[in-house]
N, C-alpha and C. Protein backbone atom coordinates (compact mmCIF):
# COMPACT_ATOMS: atom_id res chain seq x y z
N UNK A 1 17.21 -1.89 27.34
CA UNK A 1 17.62 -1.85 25.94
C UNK A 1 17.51 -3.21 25.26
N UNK A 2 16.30 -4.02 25.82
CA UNK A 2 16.21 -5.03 24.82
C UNK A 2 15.56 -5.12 23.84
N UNK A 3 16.17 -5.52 22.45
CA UNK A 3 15.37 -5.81 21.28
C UNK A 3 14.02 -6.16 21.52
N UNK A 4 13.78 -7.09 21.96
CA UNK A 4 12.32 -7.76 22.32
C UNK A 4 11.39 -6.83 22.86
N UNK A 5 11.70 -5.65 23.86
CA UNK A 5 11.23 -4.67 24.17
C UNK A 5 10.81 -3.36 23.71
N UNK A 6 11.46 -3.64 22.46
CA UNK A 6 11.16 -2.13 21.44
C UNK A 6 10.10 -2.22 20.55
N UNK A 7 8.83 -1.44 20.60
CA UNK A 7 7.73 -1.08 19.06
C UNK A 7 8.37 -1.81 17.92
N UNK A 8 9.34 -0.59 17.70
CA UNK A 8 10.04 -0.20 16.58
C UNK A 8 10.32 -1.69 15.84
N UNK A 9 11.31 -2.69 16.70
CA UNK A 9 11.14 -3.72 16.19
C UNK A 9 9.96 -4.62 16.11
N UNK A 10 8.96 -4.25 16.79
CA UNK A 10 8.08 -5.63 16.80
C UNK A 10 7.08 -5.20 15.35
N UNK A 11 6.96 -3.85 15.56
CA UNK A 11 5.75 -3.59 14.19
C UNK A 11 6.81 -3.77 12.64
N UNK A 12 8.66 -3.75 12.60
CA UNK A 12 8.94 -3.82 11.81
C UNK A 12 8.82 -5.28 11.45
N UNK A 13 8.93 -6.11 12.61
CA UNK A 13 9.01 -7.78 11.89
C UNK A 13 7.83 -8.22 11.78
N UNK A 14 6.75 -7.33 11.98
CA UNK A 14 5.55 -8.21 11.90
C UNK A 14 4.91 -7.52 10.52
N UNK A 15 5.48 -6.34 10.12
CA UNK A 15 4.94 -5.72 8.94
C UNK A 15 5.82 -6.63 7.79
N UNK A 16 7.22 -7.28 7.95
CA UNK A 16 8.11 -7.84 7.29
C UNK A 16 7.02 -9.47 7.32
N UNK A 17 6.98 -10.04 8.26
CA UNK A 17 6.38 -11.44 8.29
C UNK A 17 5.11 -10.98 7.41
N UNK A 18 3.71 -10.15 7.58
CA UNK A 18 2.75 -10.07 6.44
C UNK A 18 2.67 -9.88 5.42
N UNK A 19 3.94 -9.01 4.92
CA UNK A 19 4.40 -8.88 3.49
C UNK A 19 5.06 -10.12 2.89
N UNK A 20 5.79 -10.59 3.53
CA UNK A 20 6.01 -12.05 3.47
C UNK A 20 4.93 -13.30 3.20
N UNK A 21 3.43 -12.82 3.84
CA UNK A 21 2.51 -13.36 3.40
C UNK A 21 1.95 -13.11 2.02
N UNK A 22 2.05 -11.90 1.55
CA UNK A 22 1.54 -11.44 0.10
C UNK A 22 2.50 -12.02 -1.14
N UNK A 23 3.46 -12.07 -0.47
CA UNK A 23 4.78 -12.32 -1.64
C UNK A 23 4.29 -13.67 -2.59
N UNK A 24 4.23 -14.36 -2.09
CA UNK A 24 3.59 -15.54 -3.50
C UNK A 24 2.62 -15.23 -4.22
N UNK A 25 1.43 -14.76 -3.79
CA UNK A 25 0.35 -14.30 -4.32
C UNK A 25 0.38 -13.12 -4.82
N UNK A 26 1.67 -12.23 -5.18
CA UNK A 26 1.80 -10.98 -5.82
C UNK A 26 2.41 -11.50 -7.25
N UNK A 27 3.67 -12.15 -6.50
CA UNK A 27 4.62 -12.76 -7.38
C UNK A 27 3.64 -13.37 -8.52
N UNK A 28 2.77 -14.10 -8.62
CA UNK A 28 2.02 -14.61 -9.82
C UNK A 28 1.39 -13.44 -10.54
N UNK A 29 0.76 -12.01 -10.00
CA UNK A 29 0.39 -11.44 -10.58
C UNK A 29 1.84 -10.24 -11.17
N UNK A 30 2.85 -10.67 -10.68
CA UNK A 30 4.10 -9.62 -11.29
C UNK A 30 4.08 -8.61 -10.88
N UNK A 31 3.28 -8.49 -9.47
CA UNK A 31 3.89 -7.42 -8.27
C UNK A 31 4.56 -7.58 -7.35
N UNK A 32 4.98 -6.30 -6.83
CA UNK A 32 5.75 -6.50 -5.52
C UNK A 32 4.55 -5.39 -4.65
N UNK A 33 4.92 -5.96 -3.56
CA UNK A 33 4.39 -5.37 -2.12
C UNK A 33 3.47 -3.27 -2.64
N UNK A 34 5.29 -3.24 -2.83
CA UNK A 34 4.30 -1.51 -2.99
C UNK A 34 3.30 -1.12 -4.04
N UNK A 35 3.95 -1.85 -5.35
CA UNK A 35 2.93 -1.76 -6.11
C UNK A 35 1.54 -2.49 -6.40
N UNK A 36 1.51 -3.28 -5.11
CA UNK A 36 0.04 -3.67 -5.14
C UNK A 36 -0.37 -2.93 -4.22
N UNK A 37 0.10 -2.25 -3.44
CA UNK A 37 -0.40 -1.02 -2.79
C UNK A 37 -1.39 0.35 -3.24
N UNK A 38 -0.38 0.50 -4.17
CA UNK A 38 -0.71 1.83 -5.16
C UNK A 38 -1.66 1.13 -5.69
N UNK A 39 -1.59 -0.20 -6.75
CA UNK A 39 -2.92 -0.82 -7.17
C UNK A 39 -4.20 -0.54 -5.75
N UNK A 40 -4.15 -0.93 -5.22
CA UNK A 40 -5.25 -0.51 -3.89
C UNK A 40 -5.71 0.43 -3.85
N UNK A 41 -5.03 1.65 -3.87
CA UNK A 41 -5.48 3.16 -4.02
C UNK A 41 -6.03 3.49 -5.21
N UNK A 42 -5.77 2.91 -6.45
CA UNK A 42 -6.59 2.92 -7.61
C UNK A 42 -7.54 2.04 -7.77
N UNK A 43 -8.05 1.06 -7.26
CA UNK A 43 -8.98 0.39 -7.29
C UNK A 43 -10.07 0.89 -6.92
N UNK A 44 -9.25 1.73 -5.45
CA UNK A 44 -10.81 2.12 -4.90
C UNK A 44 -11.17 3.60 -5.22
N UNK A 45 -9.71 4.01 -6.08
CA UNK A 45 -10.35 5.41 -5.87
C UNK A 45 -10.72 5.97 -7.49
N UNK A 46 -9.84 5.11 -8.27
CA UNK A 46 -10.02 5.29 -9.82
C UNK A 46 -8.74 6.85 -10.32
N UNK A 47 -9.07 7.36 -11.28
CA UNK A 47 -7.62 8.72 -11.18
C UNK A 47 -7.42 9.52 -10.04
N UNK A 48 -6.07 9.62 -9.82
CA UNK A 48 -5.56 10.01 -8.65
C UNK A 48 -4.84 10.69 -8.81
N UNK A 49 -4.21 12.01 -8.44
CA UNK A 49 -3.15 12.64 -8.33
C UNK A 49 -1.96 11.60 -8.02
N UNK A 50 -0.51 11.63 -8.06
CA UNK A 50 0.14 11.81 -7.38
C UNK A 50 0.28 11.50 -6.08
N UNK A 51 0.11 12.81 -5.62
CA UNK A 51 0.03 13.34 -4.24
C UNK A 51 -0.86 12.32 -3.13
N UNK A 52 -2.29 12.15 -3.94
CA UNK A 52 -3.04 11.36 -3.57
C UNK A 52 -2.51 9.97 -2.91
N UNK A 53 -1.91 9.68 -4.27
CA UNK A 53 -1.53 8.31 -3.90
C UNK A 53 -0.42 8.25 -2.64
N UNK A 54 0.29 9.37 -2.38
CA UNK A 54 1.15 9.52 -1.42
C UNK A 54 0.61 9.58 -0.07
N UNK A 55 -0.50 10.68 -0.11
CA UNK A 55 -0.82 10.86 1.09
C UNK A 55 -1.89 9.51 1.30
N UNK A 56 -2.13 8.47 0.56
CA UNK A 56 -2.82 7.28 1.33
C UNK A 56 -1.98 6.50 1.65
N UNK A 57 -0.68 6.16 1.20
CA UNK A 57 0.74 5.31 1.12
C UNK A 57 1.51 5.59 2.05
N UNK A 58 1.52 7.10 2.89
CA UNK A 58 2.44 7.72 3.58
C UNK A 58 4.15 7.36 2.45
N UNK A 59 3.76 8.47 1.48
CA UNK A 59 4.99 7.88 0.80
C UNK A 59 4.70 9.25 -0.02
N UNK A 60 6.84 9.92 -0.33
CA UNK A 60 6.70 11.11 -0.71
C UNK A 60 6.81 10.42 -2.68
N UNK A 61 6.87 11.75 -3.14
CA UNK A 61 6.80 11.89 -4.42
C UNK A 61 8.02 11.31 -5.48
N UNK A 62 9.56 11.38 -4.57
CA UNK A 62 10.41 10.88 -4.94
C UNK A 62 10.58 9.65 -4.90
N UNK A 63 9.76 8.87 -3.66
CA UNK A 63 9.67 7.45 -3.57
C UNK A 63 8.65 6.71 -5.14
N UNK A 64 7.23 7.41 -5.07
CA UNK A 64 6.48 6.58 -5.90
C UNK A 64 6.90 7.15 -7.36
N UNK A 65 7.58 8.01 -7.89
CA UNK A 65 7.67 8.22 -9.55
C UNK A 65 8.25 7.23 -10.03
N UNK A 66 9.51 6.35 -9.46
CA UNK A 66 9.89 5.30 -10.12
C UNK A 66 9.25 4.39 -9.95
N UNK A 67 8.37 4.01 -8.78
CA UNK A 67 7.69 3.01 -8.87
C UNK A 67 6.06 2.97 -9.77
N UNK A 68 6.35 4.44 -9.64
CA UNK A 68 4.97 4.62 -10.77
C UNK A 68 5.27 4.15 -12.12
N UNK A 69 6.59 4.94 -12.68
CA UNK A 69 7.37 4.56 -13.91
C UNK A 69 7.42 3.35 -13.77
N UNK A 70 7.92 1.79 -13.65
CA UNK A 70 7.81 1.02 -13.68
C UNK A 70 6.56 0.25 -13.99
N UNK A 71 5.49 0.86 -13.49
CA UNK A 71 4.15 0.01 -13.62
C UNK A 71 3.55 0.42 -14.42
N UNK A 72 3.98 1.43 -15.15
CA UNK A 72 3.43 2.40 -16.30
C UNK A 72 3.98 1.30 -17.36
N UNK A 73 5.70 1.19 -17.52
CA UNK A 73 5.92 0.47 -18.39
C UNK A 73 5.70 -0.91 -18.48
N UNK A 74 5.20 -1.25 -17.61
CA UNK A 74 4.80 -2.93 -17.48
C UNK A 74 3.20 -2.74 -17.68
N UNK A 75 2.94 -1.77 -18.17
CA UNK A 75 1.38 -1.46 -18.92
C UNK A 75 -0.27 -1.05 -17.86
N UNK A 76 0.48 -1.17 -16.61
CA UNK A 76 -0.48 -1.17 -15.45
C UNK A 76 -1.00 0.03 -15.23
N UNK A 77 -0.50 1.22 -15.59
CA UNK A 77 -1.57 2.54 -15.65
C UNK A 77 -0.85 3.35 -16.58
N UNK A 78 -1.17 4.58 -16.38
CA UNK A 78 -1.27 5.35 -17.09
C UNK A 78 -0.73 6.85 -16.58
N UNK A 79 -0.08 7.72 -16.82
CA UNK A 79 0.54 9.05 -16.22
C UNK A 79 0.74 10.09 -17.11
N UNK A 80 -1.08 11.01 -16.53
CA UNK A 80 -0.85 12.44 -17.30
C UNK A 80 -1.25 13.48 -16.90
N UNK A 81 -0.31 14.45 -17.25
CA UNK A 81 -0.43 15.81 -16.70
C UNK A 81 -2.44 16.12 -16.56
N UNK A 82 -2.45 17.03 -15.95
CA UNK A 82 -3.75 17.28 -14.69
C UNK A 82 -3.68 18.60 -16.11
N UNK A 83 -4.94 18.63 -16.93
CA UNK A 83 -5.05 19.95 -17.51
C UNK A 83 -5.45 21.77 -17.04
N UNK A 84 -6.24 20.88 -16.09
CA UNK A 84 -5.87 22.05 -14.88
C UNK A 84 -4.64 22.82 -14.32
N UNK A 85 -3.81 21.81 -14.12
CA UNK A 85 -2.71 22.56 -13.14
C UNK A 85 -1.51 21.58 -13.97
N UNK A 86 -0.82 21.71 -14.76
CA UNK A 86 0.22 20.41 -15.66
C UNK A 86 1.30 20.29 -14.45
N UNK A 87 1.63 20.98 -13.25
CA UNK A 87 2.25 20.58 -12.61
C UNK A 87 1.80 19.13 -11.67
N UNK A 88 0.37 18.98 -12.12
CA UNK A 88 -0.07 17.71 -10.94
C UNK A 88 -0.22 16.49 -12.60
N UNK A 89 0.60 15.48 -11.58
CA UNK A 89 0.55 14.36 -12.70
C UNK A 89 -0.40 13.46 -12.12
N UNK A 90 -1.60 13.15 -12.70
CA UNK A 90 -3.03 12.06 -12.53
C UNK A 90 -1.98 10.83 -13.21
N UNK A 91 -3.07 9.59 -12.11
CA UNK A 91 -2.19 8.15 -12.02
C UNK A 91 -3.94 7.45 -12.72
N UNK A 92 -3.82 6.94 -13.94
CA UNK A 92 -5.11 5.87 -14.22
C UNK A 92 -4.61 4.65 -14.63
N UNK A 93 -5.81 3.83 -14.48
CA UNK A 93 -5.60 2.76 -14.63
C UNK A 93 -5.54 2.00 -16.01
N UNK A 94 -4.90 1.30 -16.71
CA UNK A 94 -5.03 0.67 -18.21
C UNK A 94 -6.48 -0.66 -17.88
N UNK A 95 -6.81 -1.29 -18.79
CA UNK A 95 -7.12 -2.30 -19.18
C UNK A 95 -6.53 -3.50 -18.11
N UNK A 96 -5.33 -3.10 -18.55
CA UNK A 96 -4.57 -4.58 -17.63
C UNK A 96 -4.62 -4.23 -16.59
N UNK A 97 -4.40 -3.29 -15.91
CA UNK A 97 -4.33 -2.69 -14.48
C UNK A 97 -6.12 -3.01 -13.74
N UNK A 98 -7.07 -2.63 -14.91
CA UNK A 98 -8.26 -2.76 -14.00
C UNK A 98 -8.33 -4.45 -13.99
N UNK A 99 -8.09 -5.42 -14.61
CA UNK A 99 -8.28 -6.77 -15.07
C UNK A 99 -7.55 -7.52 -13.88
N UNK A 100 -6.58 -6.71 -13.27
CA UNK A 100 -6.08 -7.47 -12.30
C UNK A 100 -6.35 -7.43 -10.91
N UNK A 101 -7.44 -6.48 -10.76
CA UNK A 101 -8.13 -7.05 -9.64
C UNK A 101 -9.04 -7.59 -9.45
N UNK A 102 -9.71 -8.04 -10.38
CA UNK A 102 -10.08 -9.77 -10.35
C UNK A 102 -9.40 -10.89 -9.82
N UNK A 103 -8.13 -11.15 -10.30
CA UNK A 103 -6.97 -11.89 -10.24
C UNK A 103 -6.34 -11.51 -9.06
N UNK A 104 -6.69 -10.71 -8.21
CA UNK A 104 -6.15 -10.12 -6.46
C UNK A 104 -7.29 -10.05 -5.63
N UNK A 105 -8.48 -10.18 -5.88
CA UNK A 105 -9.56 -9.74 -4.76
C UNK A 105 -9.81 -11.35 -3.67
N UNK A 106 -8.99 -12.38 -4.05
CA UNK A 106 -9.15 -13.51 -3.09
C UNK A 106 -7.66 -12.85 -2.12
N UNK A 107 -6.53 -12.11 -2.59
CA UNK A 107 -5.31 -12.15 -1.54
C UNK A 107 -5.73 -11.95 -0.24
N UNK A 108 -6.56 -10.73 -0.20
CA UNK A 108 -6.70 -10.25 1.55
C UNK A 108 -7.07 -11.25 2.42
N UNK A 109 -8.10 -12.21 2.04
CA UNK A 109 -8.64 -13.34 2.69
C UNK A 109 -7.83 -14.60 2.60
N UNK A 110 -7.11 -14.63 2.16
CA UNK A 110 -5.70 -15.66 2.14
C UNK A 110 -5.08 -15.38 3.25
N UNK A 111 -4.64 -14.18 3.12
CA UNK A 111 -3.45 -13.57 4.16
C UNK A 111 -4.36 -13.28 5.59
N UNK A 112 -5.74 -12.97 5.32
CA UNK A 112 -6.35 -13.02 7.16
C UNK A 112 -5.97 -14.51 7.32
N UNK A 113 -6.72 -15.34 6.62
CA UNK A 113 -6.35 -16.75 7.41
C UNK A 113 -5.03 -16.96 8.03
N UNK A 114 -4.12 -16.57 7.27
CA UNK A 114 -3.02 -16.98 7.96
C UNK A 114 -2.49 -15.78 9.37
N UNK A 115 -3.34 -15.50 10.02
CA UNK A 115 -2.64 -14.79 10.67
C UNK A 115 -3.81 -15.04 11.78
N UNK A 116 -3.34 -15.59 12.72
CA UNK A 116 -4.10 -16.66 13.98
C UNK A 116 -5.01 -15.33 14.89
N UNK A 117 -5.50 -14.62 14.45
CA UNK A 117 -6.16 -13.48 15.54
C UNK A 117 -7.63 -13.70 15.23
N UNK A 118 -8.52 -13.07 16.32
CA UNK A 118 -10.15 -13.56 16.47
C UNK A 118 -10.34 -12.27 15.40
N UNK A 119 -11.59 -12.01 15.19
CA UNK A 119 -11.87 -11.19 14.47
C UNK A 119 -11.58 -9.51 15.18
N UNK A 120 -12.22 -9.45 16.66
CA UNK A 120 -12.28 -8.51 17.75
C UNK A 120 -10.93 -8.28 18.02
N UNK A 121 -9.64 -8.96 18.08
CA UNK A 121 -8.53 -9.01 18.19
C UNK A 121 -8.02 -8.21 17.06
N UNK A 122 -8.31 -8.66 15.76
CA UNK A 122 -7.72 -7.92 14.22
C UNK A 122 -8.18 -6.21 14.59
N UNK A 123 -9.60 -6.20 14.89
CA UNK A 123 -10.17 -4.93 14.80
C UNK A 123 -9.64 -4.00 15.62
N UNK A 124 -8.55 -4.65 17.09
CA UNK A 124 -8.35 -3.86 17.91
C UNK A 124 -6.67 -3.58 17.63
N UNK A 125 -6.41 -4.73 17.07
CA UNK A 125 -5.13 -4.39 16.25
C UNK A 125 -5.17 -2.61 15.32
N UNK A 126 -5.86 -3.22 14.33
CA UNK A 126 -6.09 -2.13 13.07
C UNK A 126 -6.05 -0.43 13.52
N UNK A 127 -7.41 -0.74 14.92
CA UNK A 127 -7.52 0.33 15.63
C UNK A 127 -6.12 0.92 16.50
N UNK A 128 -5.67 0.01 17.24
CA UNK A 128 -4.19 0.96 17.63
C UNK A 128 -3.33 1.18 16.66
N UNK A 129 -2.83 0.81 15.98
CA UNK A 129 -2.13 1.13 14.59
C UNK A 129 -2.58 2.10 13.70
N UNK A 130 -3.83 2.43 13.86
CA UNK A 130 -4.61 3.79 13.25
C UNK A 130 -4.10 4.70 14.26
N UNK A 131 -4.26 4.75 15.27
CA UNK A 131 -4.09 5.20 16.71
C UNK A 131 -2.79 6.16 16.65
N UNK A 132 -2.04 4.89 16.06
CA UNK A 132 -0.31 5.40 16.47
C UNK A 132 0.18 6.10 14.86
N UNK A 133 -0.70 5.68 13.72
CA UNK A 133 -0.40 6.18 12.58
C UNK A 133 -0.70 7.74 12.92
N UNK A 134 -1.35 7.85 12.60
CA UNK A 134 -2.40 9.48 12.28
C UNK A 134 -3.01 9.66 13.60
N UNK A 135 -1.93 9.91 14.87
CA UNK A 135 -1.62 10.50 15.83
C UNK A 135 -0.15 11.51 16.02
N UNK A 136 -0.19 12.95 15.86
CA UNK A 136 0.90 13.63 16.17
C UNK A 136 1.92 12.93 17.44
N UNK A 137 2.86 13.41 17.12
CA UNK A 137 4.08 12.73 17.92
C UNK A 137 3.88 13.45 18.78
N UNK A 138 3.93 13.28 20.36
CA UNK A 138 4.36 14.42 20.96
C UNK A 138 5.83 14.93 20.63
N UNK A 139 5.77 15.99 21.03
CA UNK A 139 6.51 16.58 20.82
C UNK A 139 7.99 16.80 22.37
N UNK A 140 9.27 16.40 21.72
CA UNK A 140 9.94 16.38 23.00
C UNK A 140 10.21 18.00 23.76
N UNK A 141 10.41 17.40 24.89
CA UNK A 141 10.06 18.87 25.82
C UNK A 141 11.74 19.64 25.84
């Protein structure tokens, strides 16, 4: 039962220490962590459901509406009913929202440097963490 011995803690302090790496370099652009996240999913994907943005975030619907609301009112996208189906709310991007990833496309390469792994090392990282993400749990017997 030692701390030092548990996943649970090691992927939480090491996901806490890299976010910790983004934090200055968000902070100038007037994000935080998740919502440069969601920025990510719109960058690459352009209008998005919702849902979308959830199922790339692993994050439900009750989590991102306020954080959607927030970035809506700080002018960063945009939120409107799907004319298709008005129950699905599409996430776009404003002006300011696309302008700021200019002003973010140096972070990722900031934050590799600081994190002492070979390249083959990162890749095998990424890969078990894919591994353990979007791998079913077993199931207890």
């Amino acid at each position: 039962m030692l701390l030092s011995n548990h996943l649970c803690f090691k992927t939480y302090a090491v996901s806490r220490f890299i976010t910790g790496l983004y934090k200055p370099h968000l902070e100038k652009l007037s994000l935080t962590y998740p919502q440069y996240l969601v920025m990510l999913v719109l960058w690459e994907n352009g209008k998005v459901s919702i849902g979308k943005i959830g199922d790339c975030l692993h994050l439900d619907n009750g989590t991102l509406t306020p954080l959607l609301k927030r970035m809506e009112k700080n002018g960063l996208l945009n939120r409107t009913r799907s004319t298709d189906d008005e129950r699905v709310v599409l996430i776009s991007l404003t002006e300011k929202g696309l302008a700021l990833r200019n002003e973010a496309k140096h972070i990722p390469e900031i934050v590799q440097n600081c994190i002492s792994l070979e390249e083959e090392q990162k890749a095998q990282l990424v890969s078990a963490l894919d591994k353990i993400l979007f791998t079913k749990p077993v199931s207890e017997v």
